[in-house]
Protein backbone atom coordinates (compact mmCIF):
# COMPACT_ATOMS: atom_id res chain seq x y z
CA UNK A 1 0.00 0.00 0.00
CA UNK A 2 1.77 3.56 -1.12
CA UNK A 3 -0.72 5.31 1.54
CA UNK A 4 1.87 3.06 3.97
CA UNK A 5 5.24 4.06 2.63
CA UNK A 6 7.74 6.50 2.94
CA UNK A 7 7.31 9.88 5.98
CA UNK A 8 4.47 9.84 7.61
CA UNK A 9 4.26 12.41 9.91
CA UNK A 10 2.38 12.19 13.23
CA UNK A 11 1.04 15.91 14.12
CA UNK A 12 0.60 17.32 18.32
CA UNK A 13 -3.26 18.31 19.09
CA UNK A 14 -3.07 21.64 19.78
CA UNK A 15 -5.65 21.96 22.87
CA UNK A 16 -7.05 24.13 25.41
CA UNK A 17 -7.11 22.98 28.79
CA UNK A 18 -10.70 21.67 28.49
CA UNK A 19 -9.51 19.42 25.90
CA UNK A 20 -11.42 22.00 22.71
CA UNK A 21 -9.08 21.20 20.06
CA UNK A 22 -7.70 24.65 18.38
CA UNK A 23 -8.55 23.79 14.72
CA UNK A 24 -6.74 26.72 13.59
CA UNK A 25 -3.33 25.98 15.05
CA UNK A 26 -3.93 22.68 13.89
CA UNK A 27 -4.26 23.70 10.34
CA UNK A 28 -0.77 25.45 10.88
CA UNK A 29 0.73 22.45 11.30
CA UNK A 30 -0.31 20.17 9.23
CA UNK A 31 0.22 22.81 6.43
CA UNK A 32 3.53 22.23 7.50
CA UNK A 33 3.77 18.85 6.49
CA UNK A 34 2.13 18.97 3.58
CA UNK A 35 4.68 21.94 2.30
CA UNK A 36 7.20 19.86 3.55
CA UNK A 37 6.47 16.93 1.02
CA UNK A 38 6.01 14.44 3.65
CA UNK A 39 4.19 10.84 2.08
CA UNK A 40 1.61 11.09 4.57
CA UNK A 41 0.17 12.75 7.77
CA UNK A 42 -0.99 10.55 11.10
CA UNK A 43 -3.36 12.42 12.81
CA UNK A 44 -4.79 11.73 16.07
CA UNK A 45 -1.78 9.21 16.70
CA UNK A 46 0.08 8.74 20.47
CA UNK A 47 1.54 12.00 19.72
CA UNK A 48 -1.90 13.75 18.96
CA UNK A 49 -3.20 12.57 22.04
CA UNK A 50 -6.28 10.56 20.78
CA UNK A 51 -6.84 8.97 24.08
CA UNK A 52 -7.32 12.04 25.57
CA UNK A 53 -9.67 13.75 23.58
CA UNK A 54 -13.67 13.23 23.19
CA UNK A 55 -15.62 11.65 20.38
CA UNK A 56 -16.81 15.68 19.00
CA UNK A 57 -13.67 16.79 19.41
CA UNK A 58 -11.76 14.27 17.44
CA UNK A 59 -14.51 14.51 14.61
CA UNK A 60 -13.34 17.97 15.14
CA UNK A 61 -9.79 17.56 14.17
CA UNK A 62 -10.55 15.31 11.66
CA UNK A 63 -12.64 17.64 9.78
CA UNK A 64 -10.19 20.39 10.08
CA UNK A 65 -7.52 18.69 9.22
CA UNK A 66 -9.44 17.26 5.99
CA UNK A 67 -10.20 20.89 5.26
CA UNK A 68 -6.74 21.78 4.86
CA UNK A 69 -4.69 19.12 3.68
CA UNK A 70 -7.16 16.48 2.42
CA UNK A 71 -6.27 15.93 -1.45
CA UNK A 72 -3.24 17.65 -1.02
CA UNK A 73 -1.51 14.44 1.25
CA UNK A 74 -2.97 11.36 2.93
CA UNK A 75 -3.93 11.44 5.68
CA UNK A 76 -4.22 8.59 8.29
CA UNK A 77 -6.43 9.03 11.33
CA UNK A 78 -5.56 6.95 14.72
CA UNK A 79 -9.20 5.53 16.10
CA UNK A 80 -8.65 3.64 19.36
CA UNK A 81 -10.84 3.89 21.93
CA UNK A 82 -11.53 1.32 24.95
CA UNK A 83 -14.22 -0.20 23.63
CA UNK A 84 -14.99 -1.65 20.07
CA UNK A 85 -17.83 0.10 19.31
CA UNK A 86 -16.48 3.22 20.22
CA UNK A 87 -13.59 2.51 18.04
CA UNK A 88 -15.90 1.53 15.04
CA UNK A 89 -17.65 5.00 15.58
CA UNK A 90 -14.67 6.91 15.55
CA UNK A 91 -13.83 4.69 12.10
CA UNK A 92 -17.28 5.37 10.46
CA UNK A 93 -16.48 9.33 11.52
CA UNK A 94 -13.21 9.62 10.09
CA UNK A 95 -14.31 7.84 6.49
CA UNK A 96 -18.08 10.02 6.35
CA UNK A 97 -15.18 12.92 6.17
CA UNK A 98 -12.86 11.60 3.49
CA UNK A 99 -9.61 10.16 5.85
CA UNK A 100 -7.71 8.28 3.74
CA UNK A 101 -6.97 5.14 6.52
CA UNK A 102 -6.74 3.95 9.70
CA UNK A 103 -4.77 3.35 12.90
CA UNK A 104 -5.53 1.30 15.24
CA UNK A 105 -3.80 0.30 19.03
CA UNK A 106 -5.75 -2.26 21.37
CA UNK A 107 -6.26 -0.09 24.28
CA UNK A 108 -7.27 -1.67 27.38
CA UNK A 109 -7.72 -0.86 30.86
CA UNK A 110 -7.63 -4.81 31.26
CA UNK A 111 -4.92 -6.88 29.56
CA UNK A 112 -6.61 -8.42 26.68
CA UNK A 113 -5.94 -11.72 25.15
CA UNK A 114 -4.54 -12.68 21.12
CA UNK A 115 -8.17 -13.25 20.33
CA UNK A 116 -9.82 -10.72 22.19
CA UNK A 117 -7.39 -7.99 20.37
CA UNK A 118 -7.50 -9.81 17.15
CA UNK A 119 -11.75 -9.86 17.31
CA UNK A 120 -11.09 -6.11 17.94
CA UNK A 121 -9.26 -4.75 15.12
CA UNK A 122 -11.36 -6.96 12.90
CA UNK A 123 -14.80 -5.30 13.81
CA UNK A 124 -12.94 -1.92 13.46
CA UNK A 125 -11.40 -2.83 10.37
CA UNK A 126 -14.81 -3.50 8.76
CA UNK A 127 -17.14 -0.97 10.42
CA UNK A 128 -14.45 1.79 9.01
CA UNK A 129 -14.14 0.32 5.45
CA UNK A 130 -10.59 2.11 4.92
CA UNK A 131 -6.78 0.84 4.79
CA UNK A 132 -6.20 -0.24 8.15
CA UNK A 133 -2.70 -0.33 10.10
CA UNK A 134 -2.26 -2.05 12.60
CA UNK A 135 -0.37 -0.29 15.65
CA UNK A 136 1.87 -2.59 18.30
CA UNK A 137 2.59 -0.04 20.63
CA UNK A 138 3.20 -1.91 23.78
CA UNK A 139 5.28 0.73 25.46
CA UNK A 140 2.29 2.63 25.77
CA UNK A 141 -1.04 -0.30 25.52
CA UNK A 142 1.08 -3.14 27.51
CA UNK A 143 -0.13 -5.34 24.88
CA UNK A 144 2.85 -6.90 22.58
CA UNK A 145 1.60 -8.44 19.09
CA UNK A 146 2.76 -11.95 18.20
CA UNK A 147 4.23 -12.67 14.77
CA UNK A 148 1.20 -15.12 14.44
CA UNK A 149 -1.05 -12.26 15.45
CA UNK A 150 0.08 -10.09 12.82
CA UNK A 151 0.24 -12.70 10.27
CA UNK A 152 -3.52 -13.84 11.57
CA UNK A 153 -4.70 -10.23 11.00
CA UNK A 154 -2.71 -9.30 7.88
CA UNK A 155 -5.29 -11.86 6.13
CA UNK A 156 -8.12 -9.83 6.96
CA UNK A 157 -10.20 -7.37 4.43
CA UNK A 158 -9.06 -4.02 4.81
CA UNK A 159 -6.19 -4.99 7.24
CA UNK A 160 -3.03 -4.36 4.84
CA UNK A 161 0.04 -2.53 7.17
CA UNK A 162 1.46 -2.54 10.93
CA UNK A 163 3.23 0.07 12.53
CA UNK A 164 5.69 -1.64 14.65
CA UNK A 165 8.32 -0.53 17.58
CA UNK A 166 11.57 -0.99 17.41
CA UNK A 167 12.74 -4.47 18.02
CA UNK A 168 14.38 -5.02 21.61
CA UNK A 169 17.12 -7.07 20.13
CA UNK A 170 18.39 -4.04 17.81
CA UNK A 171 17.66 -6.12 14.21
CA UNK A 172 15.61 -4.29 12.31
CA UNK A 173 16.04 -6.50 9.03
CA UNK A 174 15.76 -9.45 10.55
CA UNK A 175 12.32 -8.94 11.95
CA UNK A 176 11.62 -7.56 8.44
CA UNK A 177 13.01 -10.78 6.89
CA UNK A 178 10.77 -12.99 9.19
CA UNK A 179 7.62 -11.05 8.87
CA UNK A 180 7.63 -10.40 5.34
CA UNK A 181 7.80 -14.18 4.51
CA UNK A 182 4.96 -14.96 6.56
CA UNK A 183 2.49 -11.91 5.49
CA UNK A 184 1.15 -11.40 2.55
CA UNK A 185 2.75 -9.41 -0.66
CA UNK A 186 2.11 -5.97 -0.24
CA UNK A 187 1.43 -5.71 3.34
CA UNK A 188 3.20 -2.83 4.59
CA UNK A 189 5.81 -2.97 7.50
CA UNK A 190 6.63 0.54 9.02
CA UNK A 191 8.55 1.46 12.42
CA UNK A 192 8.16 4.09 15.17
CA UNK A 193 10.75 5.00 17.59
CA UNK A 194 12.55 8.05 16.31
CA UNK A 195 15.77 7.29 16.98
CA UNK A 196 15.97 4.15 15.58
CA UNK A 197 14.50 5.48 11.62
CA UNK A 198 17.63 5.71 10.28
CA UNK A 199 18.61 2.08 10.86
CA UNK A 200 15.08 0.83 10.23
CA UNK A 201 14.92 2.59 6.85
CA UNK A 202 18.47 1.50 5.58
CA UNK A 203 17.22 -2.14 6.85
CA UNK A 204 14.30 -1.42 3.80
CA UNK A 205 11.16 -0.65 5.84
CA UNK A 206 8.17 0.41 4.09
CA UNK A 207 7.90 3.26 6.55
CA UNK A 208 8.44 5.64 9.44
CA UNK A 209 5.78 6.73 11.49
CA UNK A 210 8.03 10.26 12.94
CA UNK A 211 7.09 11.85 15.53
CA UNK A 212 9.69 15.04 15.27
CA UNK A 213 8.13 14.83 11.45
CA UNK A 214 4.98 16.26 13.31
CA UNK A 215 6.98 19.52 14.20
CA UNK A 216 10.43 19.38 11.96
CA UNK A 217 9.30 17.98 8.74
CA UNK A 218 11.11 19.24 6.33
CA UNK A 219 14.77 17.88 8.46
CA UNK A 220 12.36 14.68 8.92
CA UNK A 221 11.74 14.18 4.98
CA UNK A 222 15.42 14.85 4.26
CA UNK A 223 16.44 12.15 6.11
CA UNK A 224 14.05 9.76 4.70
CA UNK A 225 15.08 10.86 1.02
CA UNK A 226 18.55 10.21 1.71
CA UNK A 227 18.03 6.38 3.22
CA UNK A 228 15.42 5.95 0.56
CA UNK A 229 18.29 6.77 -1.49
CA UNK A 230 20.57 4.36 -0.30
CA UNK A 231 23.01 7.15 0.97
CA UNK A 232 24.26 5.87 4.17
CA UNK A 233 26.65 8.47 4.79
CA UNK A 234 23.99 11.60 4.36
CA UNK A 235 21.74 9.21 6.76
CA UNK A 236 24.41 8.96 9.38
CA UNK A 237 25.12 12.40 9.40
CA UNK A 238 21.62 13.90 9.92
CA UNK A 239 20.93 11.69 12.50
CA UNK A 240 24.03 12.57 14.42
CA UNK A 241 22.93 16.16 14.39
CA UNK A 242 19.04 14.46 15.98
CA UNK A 243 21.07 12.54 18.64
CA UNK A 244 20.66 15.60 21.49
CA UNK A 245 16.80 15.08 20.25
CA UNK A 246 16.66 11.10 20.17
CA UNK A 247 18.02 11.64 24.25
CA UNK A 248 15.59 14.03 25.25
CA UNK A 249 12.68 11.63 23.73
CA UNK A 250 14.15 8.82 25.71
CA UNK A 251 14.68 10.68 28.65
CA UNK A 252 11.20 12.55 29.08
CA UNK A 253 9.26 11.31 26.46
CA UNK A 254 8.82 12.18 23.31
CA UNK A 255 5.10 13.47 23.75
CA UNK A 256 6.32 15.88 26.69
CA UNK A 257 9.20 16.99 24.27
CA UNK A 258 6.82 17.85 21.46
CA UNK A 259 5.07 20.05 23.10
CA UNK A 260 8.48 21.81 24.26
CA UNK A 261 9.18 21.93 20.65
CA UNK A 262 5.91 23.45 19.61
CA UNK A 263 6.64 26.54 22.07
CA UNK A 264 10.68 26.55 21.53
CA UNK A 265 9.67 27.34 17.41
CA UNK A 266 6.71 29.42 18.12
CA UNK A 267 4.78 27.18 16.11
CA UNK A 268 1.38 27.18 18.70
CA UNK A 269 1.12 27.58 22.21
CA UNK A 270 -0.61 24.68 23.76
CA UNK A 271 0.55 22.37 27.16
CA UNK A 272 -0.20 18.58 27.02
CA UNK A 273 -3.59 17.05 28.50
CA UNK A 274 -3.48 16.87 32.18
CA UNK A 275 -1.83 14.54 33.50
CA UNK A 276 0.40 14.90 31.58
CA UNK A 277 2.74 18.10 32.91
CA UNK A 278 5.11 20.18 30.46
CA UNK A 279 8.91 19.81 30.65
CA UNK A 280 9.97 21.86 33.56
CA UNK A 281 11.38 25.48 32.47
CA UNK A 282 15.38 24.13 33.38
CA UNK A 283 15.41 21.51 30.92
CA UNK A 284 13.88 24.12 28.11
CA UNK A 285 17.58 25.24 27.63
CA UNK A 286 18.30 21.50 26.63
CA UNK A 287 15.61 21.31 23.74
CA UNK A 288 16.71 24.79 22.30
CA UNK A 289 20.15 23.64 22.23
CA UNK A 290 18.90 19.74 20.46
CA UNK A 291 17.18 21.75 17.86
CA UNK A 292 20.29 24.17 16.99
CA UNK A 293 22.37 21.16 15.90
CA UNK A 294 19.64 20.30 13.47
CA UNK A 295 17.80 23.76 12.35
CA UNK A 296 20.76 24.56 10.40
């Protein structure tokens, strides 16, 4: 699938602190991307802090966001929820306004089972009618897909990519290796976890699902060009200048850095959703300096 391939770049949800998303600064950003020449735009990902919005205010986003950028770039909308037929709503919403596919993490309160997340994503995947990619996020939903899993679900209609986190042993191609001979031709295997792009896109992903593409993606897309490329060399060399970035994310987070980022540039002025507290004002000197070694 090309709507699976290549940048896609996962946008912050500019808020207020009663969780009304600010369309406008919204439309700022993705505009962004879209100048930018990224391959496609995740909206209402972990970084746009689905989970933590309401049902009218992510139709909200999604309609802005369609607005601006829709036939311009793809765009992918996230659409977990805690309960299936909350996700299948939030599916329906985002096709009745033109999204161009789905994202989907098993979130839980209670630790689901294989067949309990694998019933899940199937519903969704039909009530939304729409590319669907499969997101193994278990740094964040404490559920951890199987190879069999994926290979189980990459059979299904509409179920055709998976977003994947970087692999604990450090091998990007040979996960790639095992998982492409078991799914079928086509199906599209992508990687979060900034730091580890440039490695997972020299190791031949189909994608990277950035973060810092949300908020830097012109640096973001140059870095994919160049490992698309082949060019190991210009690869290693913009990510050494990320490195001060890829710590920060590691450190804090990189949803708490985002937002940093977002007020460092000037580029909206938002705070995350409570809980969730802003880097403290000491550490803002550290983000400034990560994002003079690669704002050249």
């Amino acid at each position: 699938m090309k709507l699976f391939a290549g940048l896609s770049a996962f946008s912050i949800t500019p808020t207020d602190a009663s969780g009304c998303v600010d369309t406008a600064a919204l439309a700022r950003l993705l505009e962004r991307i879209s100048a930018a020449r990224a391959d496609s735009i995740g909206l209402l990902g972990s970084t746009g802090g689905y989970a933590f919005l309401s049902r009218h205010e992510r139709q909200r986003a999604v309609e802005a966001a369609m607005a601006c950028v829709g036939g311009k770039i793809p765009v992918i909308v996230g659409v977990g929820a805690l309960r299936t037929d909350e996700a299948q709503a939030h599916a329906r919403d985002a096709r009745k306004v033109g999204a161009n596919g789905l994202l989907l993490a098993p979130m839980s309160y209670t630790p689901l089972t294989e067949e309990e997340v694998f019933q899940h994503i199937l519903a969704v995947a039909e009530a939304g009618e729409l590319p669907l990619c499969i997101y193994n996020n278990p740094s964040t939903t404490r559920f951890t897909f199987t190879d069999d899993l994926i290979v189980r679900l990459a059979s299904a209609p509409n179920i055709v990519a998976v977003k994947m986190p970087l692999p604990t042993h450090g091998d990007v191609k040979a996960e790639l290796t095992r998982l492409r001979r078991r799914t079928p031709k086509g199906f599209a295997i992508g990687y979060s976890g900034d730091w580890g792009a440039a490695d997972a896109l020299l190791a031949g992903c189909d994608a990277w699902y950035s973060v810092i593409a949300g908020l830097l993606p012109s640096e973001a897309v140059a870095l994919t060009r160049a490992a698309q490329a082949g060019d190991a060399c210009e690869v290693e060399r913009l990510d050494q200048a990320f490195q001060p970035l890829w710590r920060l994310f590691k450190e804090f987070g990189s949803f708490r850095v985002m937002y940093a980022i977002a007020d460092a540039l000037g580029l909206c002025r938002a705070a995350p959703p409570r809980p969730i507290l802003p880097l403290p004002p000491s550490d803002m000197p550290r983000v400034k300096d990560a994002l003079d070694r690669i704002l050249i």
